[in-house]
C-alpha atoms as a PDB file:
ATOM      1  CA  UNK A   1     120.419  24.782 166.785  1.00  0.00           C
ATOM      2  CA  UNK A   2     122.465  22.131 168.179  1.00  0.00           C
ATOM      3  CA  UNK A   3     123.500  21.739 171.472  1.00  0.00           C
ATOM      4  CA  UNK A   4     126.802  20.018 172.103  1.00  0.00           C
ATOM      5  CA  UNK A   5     130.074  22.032 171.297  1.00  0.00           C
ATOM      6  CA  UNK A   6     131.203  19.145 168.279  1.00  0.00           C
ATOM      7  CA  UNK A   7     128.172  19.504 166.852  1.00  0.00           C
ATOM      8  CA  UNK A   8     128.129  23.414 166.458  1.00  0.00           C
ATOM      9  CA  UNK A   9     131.442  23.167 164.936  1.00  0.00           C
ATOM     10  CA  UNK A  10     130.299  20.645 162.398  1.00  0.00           C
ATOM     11  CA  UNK A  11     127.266  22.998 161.545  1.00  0.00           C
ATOM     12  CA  UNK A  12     129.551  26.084 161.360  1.00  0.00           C
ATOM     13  CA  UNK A  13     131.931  24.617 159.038  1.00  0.00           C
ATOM     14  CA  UNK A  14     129.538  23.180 156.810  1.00  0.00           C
ATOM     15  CA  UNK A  15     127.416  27.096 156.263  1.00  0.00           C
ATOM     16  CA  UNK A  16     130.995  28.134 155.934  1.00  0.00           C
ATOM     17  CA  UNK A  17     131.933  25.953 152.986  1.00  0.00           C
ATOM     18  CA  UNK A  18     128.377  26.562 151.514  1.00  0.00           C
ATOM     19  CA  UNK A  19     128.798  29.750 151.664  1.00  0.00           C
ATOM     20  CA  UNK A  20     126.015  30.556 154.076  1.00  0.00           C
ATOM     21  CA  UNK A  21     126.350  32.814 157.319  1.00  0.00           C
ATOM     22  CA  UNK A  22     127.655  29.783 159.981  1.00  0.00           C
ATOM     23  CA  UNK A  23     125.133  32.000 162.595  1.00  0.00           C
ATOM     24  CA  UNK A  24     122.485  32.254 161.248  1.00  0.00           C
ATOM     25  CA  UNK A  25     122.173  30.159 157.636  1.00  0.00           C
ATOM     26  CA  UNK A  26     121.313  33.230 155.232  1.00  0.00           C
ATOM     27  CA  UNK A  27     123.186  32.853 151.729  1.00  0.00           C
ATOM     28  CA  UNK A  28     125.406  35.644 151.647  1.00  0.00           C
ATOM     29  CA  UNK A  29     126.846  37.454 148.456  1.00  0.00           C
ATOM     30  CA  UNK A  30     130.156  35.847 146.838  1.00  0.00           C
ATOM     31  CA  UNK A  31     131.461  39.222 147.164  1.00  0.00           C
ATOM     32  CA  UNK A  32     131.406  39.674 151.022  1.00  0.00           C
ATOM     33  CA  UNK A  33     134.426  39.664 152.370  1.00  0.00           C
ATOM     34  CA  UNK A  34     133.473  38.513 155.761  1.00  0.00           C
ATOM     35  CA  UNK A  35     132.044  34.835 157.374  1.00  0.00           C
ATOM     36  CA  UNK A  36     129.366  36.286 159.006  1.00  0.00           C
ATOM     37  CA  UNK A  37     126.456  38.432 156.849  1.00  0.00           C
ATOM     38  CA  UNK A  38     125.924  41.755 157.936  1.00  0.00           C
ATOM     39  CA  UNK A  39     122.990  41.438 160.460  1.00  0.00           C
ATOM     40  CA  UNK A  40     125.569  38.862 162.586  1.00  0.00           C
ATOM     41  CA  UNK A  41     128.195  41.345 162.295  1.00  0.00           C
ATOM     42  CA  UNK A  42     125.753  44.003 163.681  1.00  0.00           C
ATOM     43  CA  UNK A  43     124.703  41.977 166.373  1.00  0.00           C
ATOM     44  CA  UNK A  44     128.628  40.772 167.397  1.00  0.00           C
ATOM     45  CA  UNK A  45     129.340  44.870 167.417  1.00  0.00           C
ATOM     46  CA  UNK A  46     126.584  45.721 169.550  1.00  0.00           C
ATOM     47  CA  UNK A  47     127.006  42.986 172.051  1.00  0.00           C
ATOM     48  CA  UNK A  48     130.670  43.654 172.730  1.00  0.00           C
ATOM     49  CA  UNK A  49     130.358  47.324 172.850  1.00  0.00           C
ATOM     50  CA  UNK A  50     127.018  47.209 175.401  1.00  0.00           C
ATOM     51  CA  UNK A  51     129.607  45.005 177.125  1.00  0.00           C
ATOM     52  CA  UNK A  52     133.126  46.997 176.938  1.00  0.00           C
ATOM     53  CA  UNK A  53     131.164  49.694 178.185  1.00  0.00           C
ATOM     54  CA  UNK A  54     129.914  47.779 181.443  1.00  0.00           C
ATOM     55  CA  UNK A  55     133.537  46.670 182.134  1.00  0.00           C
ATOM     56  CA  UNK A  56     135.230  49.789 181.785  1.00  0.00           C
ATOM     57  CA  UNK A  57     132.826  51.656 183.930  1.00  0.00           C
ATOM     58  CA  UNK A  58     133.856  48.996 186.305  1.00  0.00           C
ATOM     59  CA  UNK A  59     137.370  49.347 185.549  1.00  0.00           C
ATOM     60  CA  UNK A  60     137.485  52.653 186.050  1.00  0.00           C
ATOM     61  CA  UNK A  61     135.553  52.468 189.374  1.00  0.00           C
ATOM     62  CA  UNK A  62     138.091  50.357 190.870  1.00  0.00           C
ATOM     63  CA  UNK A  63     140.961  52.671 189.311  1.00  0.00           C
ATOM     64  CA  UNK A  64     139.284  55.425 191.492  1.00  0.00           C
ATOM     65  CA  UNK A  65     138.448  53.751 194.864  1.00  0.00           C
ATOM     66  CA  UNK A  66     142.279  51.899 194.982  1.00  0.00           C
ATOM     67  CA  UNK A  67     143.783  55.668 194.213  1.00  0.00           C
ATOM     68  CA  UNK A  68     141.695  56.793 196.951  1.00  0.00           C
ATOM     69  CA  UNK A  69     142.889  53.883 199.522  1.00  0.00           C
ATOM     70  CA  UNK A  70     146.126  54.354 198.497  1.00  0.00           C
ATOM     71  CA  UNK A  71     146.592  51.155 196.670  1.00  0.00           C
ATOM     72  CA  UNK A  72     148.542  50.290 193.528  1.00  0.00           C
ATOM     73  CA  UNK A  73     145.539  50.344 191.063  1.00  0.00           C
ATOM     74  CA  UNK A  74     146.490  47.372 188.972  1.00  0.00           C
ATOM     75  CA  UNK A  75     147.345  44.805 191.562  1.00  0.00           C
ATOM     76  CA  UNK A  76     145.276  46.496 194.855  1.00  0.00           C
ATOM     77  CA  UNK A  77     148.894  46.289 196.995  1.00  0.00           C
ATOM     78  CA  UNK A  78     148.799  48.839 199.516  1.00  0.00           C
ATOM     79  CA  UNK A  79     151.748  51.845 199.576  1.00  0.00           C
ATOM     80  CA  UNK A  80     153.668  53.426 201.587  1.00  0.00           C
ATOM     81  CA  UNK A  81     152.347  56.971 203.066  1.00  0.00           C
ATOM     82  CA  UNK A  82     155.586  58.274 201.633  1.00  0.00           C
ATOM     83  CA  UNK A  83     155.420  56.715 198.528  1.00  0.00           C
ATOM     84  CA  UNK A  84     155.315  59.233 195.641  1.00  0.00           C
ATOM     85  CA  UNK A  85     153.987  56.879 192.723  1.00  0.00           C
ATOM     86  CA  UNK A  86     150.750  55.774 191.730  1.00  0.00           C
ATOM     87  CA  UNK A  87     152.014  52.181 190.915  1.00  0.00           C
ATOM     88  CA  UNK A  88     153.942  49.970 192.788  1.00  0.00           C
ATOM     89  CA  UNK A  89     157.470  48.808 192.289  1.00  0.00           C
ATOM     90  CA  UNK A  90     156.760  45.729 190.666  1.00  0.00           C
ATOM     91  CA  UNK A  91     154.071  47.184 188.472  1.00  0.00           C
ATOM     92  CA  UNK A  92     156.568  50.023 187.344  1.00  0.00           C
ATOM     93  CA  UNK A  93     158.808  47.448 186.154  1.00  0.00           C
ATOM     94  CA  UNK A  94     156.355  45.334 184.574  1.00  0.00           C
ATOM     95  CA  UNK A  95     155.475  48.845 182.692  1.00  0.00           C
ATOM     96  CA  UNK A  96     158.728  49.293 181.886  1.00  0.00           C
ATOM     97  CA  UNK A  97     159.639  46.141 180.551  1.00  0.00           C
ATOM     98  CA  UNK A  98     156.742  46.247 178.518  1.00  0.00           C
ATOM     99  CA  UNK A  99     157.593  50.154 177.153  1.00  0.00           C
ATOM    100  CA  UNK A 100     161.124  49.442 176.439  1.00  0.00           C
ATOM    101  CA  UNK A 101     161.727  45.650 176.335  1.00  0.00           C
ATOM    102  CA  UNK A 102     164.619  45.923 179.324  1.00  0.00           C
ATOM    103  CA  UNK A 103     164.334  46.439 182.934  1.00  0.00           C
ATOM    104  CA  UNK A 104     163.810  49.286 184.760  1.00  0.00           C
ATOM    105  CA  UNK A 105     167.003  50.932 186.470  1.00  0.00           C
ATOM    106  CA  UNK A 106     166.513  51.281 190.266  1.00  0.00           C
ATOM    107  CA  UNK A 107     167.937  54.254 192.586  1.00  0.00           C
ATOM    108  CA  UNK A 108     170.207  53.002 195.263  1.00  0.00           C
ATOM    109  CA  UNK A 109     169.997  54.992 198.482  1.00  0.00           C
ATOM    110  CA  UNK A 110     172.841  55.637 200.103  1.00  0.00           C
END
């Protein structure tokens, strides 16, 4: 297996063109669909859902302790005791802008 980041590269493309899996070198069927044979595939689906499960455990641990501190939980600022809202101000309109492509309107106190 080679080391050096050019050198993978070279050895994936070539399996690719060949028509072999660029992971792990097995011939694969003219039919399949896919670059990698099923075995790879496997692996790359187990890996990354062992590991989405890790971060959003995480994720959701940090939701829960920032809620608790009263914190915005996506940037960690801290609010106001008053504050009614679980996000900031500037993570409401970041929301916003990203819900309905405009920015958000804000209340003017008298």
């Amino acid at each position: 297996m080679p080391v050096e980041p050019s050198e993978r590269r070279i050895n994936y493309s070539k399996n690719k063109k060949q028509g072999y899996c660029p992971r792990c070198g097995i011939k694969k069927r003219k039919t399949d669909k896919f670059v990698y044979c099923a075995d790879c595939r496997g692996y790359f689906r187990d890996y990354n859902e062992s590991i989405s499960v890790k971060v959003n455990k995480a994720r959701k641990s940090k939701y829960k302790q920032r809620i608790k501190n009263n914190q915005c939980p996506r940037c960690g600022v801290k609010l106001l005791k008053r504050y009614t809202k679980k996000l900031c101000a500037t993570c409401l309109d970041k929301q916003y802008s990203y819900n309905y492509g405009k920015k958000r309107k804000t209340v003017k106190k008298r």
